[in-house]
C-alpha atoms as a PDB file:
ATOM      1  CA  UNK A   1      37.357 -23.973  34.611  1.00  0.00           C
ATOM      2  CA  UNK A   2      36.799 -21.024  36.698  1.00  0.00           C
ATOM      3  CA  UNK A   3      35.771 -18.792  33.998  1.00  0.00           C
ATOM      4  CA  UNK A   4      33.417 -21.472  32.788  1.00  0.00           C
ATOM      5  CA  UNK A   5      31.380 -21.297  35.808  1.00  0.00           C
ATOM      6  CA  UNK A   6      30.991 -17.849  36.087  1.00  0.00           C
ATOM      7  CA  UNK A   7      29.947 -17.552  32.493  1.00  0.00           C
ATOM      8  CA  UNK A   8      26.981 -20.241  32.875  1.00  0.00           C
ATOM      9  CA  UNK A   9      26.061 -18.634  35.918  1.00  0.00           C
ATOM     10  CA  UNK A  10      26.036 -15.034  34.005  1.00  0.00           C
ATOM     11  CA  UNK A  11      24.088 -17.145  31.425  1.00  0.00           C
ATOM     12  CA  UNK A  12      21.498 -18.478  33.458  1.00  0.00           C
ATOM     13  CA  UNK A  13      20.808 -15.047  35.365  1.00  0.00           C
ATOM     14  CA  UNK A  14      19.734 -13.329  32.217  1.00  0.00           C
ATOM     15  CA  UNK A  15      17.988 -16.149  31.193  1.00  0.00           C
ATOM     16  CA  UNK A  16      15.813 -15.749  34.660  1.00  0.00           C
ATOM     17  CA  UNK A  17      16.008 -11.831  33.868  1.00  0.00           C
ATOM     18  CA  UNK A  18      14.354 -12.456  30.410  1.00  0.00           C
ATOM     19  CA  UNK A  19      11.999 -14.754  31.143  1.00  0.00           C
ATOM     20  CA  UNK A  20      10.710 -12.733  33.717  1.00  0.00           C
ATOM     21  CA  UNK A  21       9.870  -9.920  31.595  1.00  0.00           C
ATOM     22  CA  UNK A  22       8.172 -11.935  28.982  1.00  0.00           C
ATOM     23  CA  UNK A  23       6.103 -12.989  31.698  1.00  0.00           C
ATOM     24  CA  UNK A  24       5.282  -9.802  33.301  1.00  0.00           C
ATOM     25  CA  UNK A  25       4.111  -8.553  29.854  1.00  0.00           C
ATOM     26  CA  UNK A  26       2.071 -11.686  29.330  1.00  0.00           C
ATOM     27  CA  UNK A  27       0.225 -10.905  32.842  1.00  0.00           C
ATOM     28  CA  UNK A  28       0.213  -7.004  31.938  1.00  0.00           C
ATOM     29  CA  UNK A  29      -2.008  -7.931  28.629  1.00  0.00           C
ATOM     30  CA  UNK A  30      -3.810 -10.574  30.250  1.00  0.00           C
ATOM     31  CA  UNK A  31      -5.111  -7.867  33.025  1.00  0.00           C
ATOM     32  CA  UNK A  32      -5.532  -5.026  30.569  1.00  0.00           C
ATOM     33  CA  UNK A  33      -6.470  -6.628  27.452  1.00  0.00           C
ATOM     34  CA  UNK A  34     -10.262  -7.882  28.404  1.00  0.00           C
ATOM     35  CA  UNK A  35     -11.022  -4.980  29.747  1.00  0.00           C
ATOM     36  CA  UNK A  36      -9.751  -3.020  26.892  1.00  0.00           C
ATOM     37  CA  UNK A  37     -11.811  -4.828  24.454  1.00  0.00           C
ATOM     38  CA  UNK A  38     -14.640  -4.116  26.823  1.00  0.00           C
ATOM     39  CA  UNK A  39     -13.998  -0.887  26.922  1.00  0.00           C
ATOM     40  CA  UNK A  40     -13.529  -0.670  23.023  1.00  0.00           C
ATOM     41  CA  UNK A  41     -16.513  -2.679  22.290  1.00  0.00           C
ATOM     42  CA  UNK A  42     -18.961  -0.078  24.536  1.00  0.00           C
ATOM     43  CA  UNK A  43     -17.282   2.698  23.485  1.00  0.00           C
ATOM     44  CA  UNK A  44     -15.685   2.453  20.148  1.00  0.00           C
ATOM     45  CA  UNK A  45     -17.001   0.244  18.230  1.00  0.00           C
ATOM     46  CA  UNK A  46     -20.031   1.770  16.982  1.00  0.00           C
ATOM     47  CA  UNK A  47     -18.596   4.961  15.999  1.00  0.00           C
ATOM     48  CA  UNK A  48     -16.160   3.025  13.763  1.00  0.00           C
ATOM     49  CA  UNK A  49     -18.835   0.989  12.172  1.00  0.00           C
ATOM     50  CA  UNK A  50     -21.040   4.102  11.308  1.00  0.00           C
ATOM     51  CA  UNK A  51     -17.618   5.184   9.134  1.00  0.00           C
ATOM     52  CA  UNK A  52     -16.076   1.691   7.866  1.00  0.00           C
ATOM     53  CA  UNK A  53     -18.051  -1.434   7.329  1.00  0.00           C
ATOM     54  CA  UNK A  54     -16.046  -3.595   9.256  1.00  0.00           C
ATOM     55  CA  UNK A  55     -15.122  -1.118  12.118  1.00  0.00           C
ATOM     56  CA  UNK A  56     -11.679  -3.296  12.707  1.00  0.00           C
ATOM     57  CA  UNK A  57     -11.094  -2.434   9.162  1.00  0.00           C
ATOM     58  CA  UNK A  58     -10.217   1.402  10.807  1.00  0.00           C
ATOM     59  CA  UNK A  59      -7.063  -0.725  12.424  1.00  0.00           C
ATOM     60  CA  UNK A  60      -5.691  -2.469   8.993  1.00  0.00           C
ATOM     61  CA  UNK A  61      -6.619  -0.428   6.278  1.00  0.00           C
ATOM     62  CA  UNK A  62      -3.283   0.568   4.083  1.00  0.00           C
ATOM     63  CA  UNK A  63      -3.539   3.964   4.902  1.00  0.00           C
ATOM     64  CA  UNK A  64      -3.510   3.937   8.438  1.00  0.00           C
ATOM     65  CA  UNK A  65      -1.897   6.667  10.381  1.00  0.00           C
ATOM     66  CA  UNK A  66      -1.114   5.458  13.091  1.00  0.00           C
ATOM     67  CA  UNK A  67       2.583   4.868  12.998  1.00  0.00           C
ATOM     68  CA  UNK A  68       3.890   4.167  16.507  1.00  0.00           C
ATOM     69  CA  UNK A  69       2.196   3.177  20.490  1.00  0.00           C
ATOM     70  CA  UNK A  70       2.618   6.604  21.808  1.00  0.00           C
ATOM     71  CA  UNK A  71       0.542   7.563  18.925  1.00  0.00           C
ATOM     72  CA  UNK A  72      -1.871   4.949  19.004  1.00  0.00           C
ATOM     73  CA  UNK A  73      -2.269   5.680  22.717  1.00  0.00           C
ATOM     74  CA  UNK A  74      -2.364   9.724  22.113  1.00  0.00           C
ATOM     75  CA  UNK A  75      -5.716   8.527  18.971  1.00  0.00           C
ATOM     76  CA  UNK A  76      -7.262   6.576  22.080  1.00  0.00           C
ATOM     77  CA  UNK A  77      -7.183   9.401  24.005  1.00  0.00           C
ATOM     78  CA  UNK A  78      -8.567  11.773  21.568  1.00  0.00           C
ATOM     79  CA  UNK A  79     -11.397   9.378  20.022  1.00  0.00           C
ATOM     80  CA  UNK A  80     -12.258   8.533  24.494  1.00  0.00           C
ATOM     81  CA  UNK A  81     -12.972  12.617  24.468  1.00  0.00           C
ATOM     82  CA  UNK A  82     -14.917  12.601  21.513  1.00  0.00           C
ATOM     83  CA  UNK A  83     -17.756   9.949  22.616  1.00  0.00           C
ATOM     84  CA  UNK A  84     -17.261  11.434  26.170  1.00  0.00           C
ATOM     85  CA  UNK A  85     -15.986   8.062  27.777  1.00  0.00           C
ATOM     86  CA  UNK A  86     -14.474  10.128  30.387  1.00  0.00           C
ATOM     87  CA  UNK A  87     -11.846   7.450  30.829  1.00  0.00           C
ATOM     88  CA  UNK A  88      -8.904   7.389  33.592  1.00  0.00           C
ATOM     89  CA  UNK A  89      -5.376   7.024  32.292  1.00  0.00           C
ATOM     90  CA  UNK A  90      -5.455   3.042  33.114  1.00  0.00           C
ATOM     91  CA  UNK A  91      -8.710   2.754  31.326  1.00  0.00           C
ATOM     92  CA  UNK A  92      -6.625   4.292  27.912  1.00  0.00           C
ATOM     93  CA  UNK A  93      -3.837   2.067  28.445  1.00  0.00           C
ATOM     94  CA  UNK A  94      -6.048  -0.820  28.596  1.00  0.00           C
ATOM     95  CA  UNK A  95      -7.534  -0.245  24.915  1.00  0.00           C
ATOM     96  CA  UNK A  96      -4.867   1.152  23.567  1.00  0.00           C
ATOM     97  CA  UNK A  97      -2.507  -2.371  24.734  1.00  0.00           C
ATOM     98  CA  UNK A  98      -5.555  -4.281  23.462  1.00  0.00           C
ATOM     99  CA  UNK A  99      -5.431  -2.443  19.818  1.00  0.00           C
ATOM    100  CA  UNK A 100      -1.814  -2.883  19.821  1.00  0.00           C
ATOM    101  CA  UNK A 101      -2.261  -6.857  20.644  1.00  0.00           C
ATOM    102  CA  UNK A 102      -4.571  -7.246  18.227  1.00  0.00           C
ATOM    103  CA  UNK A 103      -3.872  -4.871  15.572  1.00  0.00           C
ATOM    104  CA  UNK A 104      -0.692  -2.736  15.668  1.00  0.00           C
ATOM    105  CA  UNK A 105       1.726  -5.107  17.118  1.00  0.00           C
ATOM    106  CA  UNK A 106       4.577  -1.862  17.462  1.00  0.00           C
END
């Protein structure tokens, strides 16, 4: 009978644990992933669309390189420097967690 408490209450603790986390990475999108798409849509966007015709189709072609989130956040970085964004570390991690939201989903 003993046993049988301690295991629910072992249970119940990760339960709490887990749900926790789910919800902290809920909040972390929710802050970062508007202003990613901001920043995306002011920055990005129009470079895309002057090479693809849908500039989302960049994200979902077949051929995509873009194989894992350290290098879809190392390709944010890179295309930032290129238009000159002159973004701060946050500012990357909020696009590239939006691209991986909507796109990616590593």
């Amino acid at each position: 009978m003993c046993h049988n408490i301690v295991y629910h209450r072992v249970i119940a603790v990760v339960m709490v644990m887990i749900l926790g986390a789910v919800s902290a990475a809920t909040v972390t999108y929710a802050a970062g992933g508007a202003n990613g798409e901001a920043l995306h849509k002011a920055h990005c966007q129009d470079c895309h669309a002057s090479r693809f015709k849908d500039a989302s189709s960049i994200y979902t072609r077949p051929e995509r390189q873009v194989k894992s989130v350290d290098q879809l956040r190392a390709r944010v970085e890179f295309c930032s420097q290129q238009v000159n964004a002159q973004w701060f570390d946050d500012e990357v991690n909020a696009v590239t967690t939006w691209l991986n939201h909507q796109f990616y989903k590593f």
